[in-house]
N, C-alpha and C. Protein backbone atom coordinates (compact mmCIF):
# COMPACT_ATOMS: atom_id res chain seq x y z
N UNK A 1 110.44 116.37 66.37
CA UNK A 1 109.35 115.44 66.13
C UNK A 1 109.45 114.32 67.15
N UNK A 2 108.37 114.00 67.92
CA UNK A 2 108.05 112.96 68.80
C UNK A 2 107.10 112.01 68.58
N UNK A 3 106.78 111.25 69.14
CA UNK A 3 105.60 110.68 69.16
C UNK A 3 105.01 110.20 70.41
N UNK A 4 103.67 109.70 70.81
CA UNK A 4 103.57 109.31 72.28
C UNK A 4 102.31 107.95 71.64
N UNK A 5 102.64 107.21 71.83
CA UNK A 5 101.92 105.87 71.63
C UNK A 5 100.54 105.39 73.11
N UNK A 6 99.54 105.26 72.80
CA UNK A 6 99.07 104.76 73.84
C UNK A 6 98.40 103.72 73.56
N UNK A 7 98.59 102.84 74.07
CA UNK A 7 98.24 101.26 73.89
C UNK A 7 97.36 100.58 74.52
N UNK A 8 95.87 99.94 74.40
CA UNK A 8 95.07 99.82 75.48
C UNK A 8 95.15 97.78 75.28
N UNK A 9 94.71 97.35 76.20
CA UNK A 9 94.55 96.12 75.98
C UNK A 9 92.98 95.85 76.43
N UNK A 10 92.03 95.34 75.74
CA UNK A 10 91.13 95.21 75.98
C UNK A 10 90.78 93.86 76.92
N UNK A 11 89.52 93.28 76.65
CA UNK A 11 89.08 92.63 76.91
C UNK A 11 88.18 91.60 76.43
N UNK A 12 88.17 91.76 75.44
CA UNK A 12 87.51 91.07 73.93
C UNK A 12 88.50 90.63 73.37
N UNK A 13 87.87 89.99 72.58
CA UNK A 13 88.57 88.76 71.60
C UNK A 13 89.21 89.75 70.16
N UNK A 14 88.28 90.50 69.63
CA UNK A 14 88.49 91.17 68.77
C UNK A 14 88.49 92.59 68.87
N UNK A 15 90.02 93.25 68.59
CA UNK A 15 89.90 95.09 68.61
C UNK A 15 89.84 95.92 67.59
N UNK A 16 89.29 94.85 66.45
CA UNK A 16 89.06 95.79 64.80
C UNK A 16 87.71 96.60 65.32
N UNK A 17 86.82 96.50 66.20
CA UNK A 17 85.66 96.93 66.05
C UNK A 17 85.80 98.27 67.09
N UNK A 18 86.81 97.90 68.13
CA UNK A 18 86.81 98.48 69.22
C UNK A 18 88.09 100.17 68.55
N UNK A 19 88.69 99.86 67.65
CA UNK A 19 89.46 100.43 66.93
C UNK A 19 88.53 101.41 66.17
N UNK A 20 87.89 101.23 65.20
CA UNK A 20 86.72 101.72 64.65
C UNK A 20 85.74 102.55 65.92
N UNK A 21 85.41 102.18 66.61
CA UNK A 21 84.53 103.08 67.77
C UNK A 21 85.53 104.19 68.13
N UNK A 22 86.87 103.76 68.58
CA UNK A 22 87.81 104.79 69.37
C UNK A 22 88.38 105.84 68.02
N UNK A 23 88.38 105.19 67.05
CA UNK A 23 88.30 106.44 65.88
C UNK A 23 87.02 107.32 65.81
N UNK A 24 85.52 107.18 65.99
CA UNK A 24 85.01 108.01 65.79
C UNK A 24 84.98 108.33 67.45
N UNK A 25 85.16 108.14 68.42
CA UNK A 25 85.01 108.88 69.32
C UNK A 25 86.05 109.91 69.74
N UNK A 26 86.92 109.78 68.71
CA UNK A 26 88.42 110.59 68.83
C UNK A 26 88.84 111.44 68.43
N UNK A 27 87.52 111.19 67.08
CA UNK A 27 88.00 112.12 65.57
C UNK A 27 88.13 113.60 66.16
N UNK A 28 89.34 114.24 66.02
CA UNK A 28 89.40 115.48 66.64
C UNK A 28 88.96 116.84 65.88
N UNK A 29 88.09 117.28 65.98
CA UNK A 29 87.63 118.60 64.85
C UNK A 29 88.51 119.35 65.24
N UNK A 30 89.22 120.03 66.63
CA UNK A 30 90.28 120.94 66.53
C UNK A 30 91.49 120.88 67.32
N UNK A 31 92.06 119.56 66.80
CA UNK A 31 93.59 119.18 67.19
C UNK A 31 94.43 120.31 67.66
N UNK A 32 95.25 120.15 68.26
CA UNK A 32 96.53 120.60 68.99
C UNK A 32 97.32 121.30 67.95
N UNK A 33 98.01 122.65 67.39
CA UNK A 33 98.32 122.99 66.24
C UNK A 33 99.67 122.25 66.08
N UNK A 34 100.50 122.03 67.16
CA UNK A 34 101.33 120.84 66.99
C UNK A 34 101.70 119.30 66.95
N UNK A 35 100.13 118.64 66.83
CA UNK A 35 100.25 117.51 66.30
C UNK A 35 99.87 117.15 64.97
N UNK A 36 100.75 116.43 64.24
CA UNK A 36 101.11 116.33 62.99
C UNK A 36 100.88 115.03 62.61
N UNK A 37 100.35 114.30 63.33
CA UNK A 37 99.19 112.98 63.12
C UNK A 37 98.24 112.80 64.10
N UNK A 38 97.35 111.56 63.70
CA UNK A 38 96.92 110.89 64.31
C UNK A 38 96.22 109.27 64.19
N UNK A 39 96.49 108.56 64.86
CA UNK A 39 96.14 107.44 63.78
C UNK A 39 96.08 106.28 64.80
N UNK A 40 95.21 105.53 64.59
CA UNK A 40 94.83 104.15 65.20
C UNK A 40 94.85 102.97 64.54
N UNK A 41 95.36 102.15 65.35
CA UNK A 41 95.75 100.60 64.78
C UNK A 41 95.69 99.54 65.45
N UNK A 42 94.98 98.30 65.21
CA UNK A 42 94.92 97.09 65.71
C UNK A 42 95.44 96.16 65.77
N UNK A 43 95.79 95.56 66.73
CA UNK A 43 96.71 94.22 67.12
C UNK A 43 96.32 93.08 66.37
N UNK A 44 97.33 92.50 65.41
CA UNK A 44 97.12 91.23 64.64
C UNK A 44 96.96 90.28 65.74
N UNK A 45 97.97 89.90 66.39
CA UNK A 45 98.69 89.28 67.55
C UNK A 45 99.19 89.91 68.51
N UNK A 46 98.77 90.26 69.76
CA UNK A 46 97.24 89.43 70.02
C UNK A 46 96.11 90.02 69.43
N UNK A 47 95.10 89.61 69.64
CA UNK A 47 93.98 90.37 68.93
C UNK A 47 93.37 91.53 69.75
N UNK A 48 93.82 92.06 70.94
CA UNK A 48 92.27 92.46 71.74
C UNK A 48 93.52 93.51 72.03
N UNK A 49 94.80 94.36 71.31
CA UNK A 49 94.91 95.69 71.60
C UNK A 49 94.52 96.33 70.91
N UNK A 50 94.80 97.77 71.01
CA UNK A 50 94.45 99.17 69.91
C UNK A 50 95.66 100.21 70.32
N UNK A 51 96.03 100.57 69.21
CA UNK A 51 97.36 101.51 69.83
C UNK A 51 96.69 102.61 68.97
N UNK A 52 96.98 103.77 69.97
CA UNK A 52 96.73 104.86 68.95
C UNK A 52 98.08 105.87 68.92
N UNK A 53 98.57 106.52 68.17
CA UNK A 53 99.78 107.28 68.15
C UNK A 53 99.46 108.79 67.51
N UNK A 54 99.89 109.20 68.19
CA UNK A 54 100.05 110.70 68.16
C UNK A 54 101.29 110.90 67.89
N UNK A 55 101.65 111.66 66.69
CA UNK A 55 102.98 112.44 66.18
C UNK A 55 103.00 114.02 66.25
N UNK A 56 103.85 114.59 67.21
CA UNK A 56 103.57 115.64 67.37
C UNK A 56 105.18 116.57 66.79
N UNK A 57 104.84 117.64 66.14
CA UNK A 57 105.98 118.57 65.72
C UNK A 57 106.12 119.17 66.22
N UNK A 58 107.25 119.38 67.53
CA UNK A 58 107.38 120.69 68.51
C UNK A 58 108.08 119.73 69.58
N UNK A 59 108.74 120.75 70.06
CA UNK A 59 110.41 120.33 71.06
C UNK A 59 109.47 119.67 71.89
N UNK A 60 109.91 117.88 72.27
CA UNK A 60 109.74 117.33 73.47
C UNK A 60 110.48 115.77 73.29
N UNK A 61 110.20 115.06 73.91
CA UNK A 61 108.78 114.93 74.57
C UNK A 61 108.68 115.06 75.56
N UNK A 62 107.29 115.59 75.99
CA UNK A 62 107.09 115.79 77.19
C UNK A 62 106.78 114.84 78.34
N UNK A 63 107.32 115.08 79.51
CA UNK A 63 107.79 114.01 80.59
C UNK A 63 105.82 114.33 81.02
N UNK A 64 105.60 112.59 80.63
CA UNK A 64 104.08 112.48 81.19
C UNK A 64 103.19 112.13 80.25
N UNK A 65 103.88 112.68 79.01
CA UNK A 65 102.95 113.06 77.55
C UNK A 65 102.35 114.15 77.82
N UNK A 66 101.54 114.30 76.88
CA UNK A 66 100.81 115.77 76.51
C UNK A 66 99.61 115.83 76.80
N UNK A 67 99.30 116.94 77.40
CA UNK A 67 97.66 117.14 77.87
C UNK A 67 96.77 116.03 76.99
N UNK A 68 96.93 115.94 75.64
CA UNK A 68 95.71 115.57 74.95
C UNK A 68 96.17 113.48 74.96
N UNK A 69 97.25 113.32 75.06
CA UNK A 69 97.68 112.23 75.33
C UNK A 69 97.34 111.57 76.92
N UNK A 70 97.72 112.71 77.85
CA UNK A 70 96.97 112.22 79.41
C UNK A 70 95.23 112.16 79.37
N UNK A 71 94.73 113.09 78.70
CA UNK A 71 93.34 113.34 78.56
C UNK A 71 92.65 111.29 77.42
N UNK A 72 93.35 110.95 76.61
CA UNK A 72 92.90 110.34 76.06
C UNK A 72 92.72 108.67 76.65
N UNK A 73 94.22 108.83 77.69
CA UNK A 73 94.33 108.12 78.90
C UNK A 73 93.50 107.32 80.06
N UNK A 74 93.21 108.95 80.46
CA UNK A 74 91.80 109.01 81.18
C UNK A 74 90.41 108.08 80.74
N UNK A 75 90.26 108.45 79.60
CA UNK A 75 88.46 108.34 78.61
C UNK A 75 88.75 106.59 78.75
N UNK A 76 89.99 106.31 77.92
CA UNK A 76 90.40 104.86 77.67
C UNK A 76 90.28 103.72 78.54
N UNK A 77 90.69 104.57 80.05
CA UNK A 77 90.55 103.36 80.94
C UNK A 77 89.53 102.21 80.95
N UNK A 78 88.25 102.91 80.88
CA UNK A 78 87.22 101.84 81.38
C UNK A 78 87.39 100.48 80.11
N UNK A 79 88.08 101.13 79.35
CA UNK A 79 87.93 99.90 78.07
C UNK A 79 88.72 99.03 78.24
N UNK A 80 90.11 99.04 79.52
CA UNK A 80 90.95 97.81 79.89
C UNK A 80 92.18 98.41 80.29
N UNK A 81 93.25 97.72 80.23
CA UNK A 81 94.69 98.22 80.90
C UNK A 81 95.11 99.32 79.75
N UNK A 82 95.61 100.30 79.89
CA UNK A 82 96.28 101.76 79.21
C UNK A 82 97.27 102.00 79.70
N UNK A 83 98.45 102.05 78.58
CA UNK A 83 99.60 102.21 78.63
C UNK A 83 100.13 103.29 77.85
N UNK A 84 100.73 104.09 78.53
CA UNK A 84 101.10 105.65 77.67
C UNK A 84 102.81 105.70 77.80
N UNK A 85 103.14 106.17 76.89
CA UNK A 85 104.55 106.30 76.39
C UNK A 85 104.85 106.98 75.37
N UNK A 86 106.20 107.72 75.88
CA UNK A 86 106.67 108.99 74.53
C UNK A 86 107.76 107.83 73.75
N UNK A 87 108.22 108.91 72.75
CA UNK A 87 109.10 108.05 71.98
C UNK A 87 109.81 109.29 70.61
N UNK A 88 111.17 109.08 70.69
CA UNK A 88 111.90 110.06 70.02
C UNK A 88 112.79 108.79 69.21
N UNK A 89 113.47 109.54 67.61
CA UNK A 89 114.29 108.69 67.05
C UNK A 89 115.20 108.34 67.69
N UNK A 90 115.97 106.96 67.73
CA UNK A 90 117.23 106.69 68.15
C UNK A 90 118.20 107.98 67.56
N UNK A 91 119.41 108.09 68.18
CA UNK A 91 120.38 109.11 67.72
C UNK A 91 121.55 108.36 67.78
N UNK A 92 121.23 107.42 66.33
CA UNK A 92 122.31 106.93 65.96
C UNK A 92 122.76 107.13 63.91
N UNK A 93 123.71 106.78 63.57
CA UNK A 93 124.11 106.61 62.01
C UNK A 93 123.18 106.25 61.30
N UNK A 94 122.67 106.65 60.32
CA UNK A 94 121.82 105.82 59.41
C UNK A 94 120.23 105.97 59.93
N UNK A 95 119.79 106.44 60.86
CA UNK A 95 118.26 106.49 61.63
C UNK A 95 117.96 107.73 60.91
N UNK A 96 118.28 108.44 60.43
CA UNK A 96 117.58 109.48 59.97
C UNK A 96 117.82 110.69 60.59
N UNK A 97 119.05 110.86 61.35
CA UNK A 97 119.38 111.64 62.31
C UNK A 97 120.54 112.58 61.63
């Protein structure tokens, strides 16, 4: 299990609305059979990001992220700076490891 986070920073004051748009423009009718979420969330502080995270079940992560993670990359740009990054549990005592 991985995850790959992509984080946009907008350009507006407020990203509850901009969060809400990138959910229905995202909503995936036929996901990846190995991703095992998907989910978007807005910046309290500051106000003007949106992170969306993808949890995917299947050996990686993959160096780059994943087609549908580079692909979402792409679309995101024009909406401000995009930042993509994988992410695996620490492998330490007590993490769940």
């Amino acid at each position: 299990m991985w995850k790959e986070i992509i984080r946009v920073r907008l350009p507006l004051p407020d990203a509850k609305q901009a969060g809400k748009d990138f959910w229905e423009v995202f909503n995936l009718a036929h996901p990846p059979k190995e991703l095992a979420s998907f989910q978007v969330y807005v910046s309290h502080a500051p106000e003007n990001e949106v992170m969306l995270m993808l949890e995917w079940d299947s050996k990686g992560p993959i160096q780059g992220g994943s087609d549908l993670g580079r692909s979402l990359l792409a679309a995101l740009k024009p909406y401000g700076r995009v930042e993509l990054s994988t992410w695996t549990k620490a492998p330490m005592p007590g993490n769940g490891q």
